[in-house]
N, C-alpha and C. Protein backbone atom coordinates (compact mmCIF):
# COMPACT_ATOMS: atom_id res chain seq x y z
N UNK A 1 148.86 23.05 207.35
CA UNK A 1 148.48 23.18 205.95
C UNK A 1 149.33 22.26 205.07
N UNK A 2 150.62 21.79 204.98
CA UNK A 2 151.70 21.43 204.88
C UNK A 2 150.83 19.44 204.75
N UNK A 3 150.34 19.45 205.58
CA UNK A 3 149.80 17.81 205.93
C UNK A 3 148.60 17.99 204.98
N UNK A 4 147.59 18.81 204.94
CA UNK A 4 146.67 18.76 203.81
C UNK A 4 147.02 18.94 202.28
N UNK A 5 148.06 19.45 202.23
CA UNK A 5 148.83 19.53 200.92
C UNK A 5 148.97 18.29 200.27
N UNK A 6 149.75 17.82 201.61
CA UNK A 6 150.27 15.96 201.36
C UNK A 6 149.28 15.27 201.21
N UNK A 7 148.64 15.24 201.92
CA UNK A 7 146.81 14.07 201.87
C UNK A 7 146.13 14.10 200.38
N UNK A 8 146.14 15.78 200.13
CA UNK A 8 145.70 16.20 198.94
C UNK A 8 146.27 15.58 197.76
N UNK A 9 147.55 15.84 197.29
CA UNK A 9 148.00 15.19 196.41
C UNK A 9 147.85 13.61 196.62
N UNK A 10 148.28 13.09 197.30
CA UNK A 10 148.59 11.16 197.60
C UNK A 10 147.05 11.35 197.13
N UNK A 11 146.37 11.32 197.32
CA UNK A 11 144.54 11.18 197.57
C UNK A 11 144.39 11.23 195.65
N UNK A 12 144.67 12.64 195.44
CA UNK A 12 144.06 13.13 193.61
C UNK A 12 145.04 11.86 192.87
N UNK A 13 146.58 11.72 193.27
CA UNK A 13 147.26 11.39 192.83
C UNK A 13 146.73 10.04 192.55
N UNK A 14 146.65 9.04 193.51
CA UNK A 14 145.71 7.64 193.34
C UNK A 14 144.79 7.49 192.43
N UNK A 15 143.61 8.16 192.86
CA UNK A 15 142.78 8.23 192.02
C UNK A 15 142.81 8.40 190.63
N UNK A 16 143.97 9.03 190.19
CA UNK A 16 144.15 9.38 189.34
C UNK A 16 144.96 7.82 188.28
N UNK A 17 145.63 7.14 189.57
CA UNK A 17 146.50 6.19 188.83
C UNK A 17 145.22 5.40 188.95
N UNK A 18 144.11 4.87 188.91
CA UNK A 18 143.36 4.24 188.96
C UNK A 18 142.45 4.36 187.66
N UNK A 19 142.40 5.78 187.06
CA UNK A 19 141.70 6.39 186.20
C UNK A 19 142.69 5.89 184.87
N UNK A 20 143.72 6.16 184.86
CA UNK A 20 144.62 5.73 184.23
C UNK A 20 145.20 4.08 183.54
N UNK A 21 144.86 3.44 184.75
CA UNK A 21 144.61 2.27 184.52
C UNK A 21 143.55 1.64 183.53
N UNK A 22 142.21 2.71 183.87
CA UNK A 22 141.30 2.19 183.25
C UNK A 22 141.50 2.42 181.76
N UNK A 23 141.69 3.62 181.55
CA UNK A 23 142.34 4.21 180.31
C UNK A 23 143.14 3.14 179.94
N UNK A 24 144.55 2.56 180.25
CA UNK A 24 145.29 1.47 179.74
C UNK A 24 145.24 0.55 179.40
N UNK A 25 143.85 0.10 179.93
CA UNK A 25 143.03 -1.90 179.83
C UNK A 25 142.08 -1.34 178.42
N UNK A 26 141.75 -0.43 178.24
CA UNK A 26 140.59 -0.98 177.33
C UNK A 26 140.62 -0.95 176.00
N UNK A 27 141.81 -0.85 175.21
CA UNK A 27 142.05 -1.41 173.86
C UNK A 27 141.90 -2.88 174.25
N UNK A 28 142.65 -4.08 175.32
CA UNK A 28 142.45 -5.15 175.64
C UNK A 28 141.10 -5.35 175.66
N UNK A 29 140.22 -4.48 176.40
CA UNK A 29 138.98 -4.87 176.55
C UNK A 29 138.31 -5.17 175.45
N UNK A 30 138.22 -4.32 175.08
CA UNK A 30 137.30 -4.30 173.83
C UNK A 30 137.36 -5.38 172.95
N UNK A 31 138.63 -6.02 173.15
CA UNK A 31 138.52 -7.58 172.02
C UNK A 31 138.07 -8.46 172.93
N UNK A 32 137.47 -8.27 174.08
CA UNK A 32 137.47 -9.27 175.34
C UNK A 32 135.87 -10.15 174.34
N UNK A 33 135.38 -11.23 174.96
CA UNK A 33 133.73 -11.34 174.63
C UNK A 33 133.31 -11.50 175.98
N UNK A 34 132.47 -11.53 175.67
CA UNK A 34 130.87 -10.64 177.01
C UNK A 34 131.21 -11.36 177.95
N UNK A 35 131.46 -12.93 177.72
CA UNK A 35 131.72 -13.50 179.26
C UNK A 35 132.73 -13.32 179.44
N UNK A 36 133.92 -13.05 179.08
CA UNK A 36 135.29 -12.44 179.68
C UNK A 36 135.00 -10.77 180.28
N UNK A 37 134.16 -10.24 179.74
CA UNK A 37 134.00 -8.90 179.83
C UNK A 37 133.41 -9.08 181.79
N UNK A 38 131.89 -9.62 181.70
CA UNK A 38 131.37 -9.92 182.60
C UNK A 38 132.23 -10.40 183.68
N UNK A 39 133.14 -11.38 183.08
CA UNK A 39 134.09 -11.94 184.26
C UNK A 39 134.64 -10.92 185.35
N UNK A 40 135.47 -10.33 184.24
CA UNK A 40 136.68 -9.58 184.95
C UNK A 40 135.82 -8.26 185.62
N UNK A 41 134.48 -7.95 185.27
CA UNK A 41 133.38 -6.49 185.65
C UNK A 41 133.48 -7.04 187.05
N UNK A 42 132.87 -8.51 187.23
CA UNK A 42 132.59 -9.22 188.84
C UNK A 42 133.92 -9.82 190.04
N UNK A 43 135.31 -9.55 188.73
CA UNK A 43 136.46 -10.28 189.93
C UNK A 43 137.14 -9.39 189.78
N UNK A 44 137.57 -8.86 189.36
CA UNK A 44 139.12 -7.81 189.04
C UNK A 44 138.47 -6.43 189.59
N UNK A 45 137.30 -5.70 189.33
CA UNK A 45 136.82 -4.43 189.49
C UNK A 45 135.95 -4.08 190.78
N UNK A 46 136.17 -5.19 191.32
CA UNK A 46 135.25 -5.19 192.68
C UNK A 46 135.75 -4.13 193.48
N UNK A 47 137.14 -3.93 193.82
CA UNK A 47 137.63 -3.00 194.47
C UNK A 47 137.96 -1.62 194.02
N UNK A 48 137.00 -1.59 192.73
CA UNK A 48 137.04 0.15 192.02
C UNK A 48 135.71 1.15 192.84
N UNK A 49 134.49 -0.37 193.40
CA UNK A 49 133.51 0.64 193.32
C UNK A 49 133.27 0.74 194.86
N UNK A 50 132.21 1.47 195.78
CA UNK A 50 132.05 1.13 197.05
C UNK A 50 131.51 -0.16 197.41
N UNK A 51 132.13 -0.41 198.95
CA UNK A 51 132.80 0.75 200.04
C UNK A 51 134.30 -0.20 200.19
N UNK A 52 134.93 -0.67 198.71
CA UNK A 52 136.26 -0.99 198.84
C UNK A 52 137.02 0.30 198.61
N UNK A 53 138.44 0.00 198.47
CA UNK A 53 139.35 1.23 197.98
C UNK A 53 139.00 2.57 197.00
N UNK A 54 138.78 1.56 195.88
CA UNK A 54 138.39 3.10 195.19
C UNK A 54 137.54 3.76 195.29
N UNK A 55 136.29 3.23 195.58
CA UNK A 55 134.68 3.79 195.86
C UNK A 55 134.88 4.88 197.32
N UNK A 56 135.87 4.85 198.01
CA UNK A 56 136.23 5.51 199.24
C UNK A 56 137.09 6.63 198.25
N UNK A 57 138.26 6.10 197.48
CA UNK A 57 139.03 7.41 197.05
C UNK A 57 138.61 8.13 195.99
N UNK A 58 137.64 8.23 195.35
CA UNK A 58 137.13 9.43 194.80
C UNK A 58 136.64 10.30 195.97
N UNK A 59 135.75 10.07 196.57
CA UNK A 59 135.11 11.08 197.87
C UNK A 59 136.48 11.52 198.73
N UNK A 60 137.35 10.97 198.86
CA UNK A 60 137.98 11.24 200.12
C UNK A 60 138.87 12.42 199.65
N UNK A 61 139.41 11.96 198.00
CA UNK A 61 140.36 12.80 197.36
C UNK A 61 139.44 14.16 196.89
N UNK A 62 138.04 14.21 196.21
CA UNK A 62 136.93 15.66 196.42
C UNK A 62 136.89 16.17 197.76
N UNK A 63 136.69 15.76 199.04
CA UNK A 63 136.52 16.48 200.22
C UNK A 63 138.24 16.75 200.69
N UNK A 64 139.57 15.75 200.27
CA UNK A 64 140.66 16.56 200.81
C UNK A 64 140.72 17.96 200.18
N UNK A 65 140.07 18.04 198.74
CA UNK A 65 140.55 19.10 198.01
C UNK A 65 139.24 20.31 198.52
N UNK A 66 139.07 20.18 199.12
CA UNK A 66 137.46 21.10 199.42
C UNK A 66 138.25 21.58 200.85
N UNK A 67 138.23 20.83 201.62
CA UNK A 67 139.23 21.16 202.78
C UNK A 67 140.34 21.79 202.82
N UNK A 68 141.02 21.23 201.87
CA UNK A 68 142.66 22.73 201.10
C UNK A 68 142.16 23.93 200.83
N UNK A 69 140.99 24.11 199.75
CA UNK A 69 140.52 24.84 199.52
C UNK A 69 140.42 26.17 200.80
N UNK A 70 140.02 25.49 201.82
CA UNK A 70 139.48 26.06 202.83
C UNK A 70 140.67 26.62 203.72
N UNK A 71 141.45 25.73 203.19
CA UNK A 71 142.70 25.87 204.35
C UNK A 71 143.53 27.20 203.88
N UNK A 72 143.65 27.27 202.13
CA UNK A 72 144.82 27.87 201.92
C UNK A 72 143.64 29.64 201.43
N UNK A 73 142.43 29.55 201.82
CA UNK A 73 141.54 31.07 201.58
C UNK A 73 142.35 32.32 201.50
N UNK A 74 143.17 32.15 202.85
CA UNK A 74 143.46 33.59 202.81
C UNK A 74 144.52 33.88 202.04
N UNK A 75 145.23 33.07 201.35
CA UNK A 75 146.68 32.71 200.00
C UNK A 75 146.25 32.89 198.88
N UNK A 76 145.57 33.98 198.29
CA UNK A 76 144.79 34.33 197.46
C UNK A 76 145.24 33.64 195.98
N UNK A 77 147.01 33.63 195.74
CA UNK A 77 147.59 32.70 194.56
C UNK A 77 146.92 31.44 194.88
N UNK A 78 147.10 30.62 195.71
CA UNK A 78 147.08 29.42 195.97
C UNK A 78 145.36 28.98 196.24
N UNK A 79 144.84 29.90 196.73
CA UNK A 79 143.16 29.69 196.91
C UNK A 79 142.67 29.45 195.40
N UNK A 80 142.95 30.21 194.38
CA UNK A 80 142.36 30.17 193.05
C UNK A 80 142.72 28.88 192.02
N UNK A 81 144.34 27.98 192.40
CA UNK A 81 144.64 26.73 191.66
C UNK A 81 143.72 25.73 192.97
N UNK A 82 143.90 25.88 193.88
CA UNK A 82 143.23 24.88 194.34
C UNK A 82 141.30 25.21 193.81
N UNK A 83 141.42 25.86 193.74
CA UNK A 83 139.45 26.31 193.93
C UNK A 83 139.39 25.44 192.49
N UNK A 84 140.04 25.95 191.60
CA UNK A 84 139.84 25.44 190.17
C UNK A 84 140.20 23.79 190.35
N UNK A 85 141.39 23.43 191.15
CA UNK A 85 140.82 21.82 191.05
C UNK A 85 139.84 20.96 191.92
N UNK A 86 139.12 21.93 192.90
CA UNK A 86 138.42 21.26 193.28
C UNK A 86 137.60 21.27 192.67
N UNK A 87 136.69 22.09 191.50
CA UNK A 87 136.14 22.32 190.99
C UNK A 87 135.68 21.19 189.75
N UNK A 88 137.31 20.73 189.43
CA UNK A 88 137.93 20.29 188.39
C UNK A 88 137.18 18.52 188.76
N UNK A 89 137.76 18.40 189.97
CA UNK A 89 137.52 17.41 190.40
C UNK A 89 136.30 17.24 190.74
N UNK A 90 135.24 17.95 191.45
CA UNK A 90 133.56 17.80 191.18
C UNK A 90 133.16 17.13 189.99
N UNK A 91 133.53 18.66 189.19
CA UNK A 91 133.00 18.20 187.99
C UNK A 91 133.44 17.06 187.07
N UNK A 92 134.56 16.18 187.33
CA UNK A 92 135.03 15.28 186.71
C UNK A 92 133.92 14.03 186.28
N UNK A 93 133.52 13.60 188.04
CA UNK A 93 132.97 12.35 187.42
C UNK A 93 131.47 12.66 186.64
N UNK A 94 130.68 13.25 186.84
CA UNK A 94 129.79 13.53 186.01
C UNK A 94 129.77 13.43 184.76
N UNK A 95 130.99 14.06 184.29
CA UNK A 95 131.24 14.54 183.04
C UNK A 95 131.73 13.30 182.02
N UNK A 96 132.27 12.62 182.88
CA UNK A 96 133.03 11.64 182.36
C UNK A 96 132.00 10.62 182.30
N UNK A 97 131.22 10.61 183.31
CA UNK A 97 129.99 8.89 182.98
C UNK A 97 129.03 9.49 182.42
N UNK A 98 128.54 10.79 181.76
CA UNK A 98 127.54 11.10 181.07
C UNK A 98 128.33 11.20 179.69
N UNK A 99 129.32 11.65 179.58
CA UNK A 99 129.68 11.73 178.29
C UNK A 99 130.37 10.21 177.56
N UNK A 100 130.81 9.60 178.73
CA UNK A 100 131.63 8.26 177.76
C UNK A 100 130.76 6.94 178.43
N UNK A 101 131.02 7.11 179.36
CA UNK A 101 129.67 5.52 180.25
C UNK A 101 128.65 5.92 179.84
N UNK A 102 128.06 6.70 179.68
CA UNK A 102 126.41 6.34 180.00
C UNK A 102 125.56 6.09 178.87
N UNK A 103 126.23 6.09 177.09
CA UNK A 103 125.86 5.75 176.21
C UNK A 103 125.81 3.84 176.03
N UNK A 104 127.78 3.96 176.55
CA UNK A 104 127.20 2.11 176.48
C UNK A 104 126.21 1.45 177.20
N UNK A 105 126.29 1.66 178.71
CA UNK A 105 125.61 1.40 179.28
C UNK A 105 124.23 1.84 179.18
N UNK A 106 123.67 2.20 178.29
CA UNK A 106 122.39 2.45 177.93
C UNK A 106 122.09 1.46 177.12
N UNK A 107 123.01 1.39 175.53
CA UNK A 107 122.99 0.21 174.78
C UNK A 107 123.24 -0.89 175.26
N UNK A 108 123.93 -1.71 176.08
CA UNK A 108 123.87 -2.75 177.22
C UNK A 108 122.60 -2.91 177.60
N UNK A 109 121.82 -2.31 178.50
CA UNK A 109 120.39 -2.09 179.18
C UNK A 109 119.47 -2.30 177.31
N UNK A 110 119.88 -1.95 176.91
CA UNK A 110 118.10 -2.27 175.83
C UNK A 110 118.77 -3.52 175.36
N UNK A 111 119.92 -3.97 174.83
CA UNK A 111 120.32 -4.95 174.37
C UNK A 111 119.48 -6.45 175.43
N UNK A 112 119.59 -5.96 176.57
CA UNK A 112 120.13 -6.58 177.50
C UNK A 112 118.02 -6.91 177.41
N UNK A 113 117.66 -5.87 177.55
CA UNK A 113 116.13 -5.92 177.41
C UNK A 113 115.41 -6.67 176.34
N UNK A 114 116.13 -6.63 175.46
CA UNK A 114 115.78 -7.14 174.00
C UNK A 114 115.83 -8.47 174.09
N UNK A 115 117.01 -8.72 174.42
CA UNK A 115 117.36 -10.49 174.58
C UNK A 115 115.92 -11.02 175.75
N UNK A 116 115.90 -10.51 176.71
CA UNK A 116 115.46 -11.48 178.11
C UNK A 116 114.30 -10.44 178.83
N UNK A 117 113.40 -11.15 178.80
CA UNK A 117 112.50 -10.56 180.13
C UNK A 117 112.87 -10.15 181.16
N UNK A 118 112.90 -9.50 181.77
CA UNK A 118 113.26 -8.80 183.46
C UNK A 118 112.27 -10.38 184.24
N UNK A 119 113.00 -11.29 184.57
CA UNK A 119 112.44 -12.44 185.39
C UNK A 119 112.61 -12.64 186.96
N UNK A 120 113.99 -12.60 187.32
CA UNK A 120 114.81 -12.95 188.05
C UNK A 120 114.89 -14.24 188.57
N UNK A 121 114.81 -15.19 187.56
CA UNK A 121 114.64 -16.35 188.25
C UNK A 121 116.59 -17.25 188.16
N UNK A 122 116.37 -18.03 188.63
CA UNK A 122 117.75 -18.27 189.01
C UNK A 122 117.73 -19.81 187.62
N UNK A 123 118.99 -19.64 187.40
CA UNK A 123 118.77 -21.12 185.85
C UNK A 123 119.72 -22.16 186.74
N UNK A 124 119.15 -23.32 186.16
CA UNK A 124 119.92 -24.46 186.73
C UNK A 124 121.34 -24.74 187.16
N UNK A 125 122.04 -23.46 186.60
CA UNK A 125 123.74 -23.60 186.65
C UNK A 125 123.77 -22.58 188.01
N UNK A 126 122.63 -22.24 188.47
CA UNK A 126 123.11 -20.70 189.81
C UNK A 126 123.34 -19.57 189.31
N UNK A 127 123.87 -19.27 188.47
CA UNK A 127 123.31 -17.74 187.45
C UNK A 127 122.08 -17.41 187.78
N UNK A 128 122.18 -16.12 188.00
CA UNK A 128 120.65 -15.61 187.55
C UNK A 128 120.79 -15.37 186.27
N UNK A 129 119.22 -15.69 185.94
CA UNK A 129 119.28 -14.95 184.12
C UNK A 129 119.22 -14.01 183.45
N UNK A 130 119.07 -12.73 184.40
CA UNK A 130 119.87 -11.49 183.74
C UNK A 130 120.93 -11.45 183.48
N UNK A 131 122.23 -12.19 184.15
CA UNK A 131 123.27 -12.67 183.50
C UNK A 131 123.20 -13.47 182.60
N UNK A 132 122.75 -14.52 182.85
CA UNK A 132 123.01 -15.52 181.37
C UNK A 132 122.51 -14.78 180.49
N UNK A 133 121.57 -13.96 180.23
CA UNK A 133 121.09 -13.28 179.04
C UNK A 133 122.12 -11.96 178.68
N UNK A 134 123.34 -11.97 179.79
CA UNK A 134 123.67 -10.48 179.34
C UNK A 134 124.72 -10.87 179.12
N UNK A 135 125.58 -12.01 179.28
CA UNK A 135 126.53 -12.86 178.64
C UNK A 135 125.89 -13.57 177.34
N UNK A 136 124.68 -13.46 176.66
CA UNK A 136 124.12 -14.01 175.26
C UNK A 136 124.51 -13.03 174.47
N UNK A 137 123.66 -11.97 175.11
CA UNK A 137 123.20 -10.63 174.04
C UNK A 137 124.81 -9.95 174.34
N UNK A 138 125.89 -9.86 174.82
CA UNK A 138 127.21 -9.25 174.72
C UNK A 138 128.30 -10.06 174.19
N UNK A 139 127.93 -10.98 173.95
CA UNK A 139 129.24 -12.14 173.08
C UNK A 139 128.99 -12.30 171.22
């Protein structure tokens, strides 16, 4: 139990400095313009989503804590803080990309619609032009 404890924390703990991070960049961001924005979405963040590092440690750090859960049942103190953060942790990402992502990224998508036809054709520079149009309509 002692080793799932450990996994458990290192696991929430990461994730957590990752979450944190994001939290720390985005006063910077926000003065960024669209093609700096775009830039750093395609080179710097590659390893937030799957199946690099972070896209693995959200799942891994929800199922260590589901597994503690399981482990520490019959510790009736200890069954009820873990139950509540696994709980905690389910419900996190949902909560968090419906309530704070999923507005921009909605306004992005019509912006993004507004500017450019859905084409997919590729422009003379190798861009496709859903990019070049989403580096127009975000700068």
């Amino acid at each position: 139990m002692r080793l799932g404890q450990f996994v458990t924390v290192v696991l929430v703990t990461l994730l957590d400095g990752l979450a944190f991070a994001h939290l720390l960049e985005r006063p910077a961001k926000m003065q960024y313009s669209g093609d700096l924005h775009v830039t750093l979405q395609r080179t710097l963040y590659v390893q937030w989503g799957f199946p690099n590092f972070g896209g693995i440690l959200e799942p891994a750090a929800v199922v260590s804590t589901c597994v503690l859960v399981f482990l520490v049942r019959r510790q009736r103190r200890r069954l009820w803080f873990t139950l509540f953060a696994a709980v905690a942790l389910v419900l996190a990402f949902p909560v968090v990309f419906s309530g704070v992502s999923l507005r921009p990224t909605r306004r992005f998508v019509v912006r993004l619609a507004i500017c450019c036809p859905p084409t997919g054709r590729t422009c003379a520079t190798g861009r496709n032009l859903a990019t070049r149009c989403a580096l127009a309509c975000s700068s």
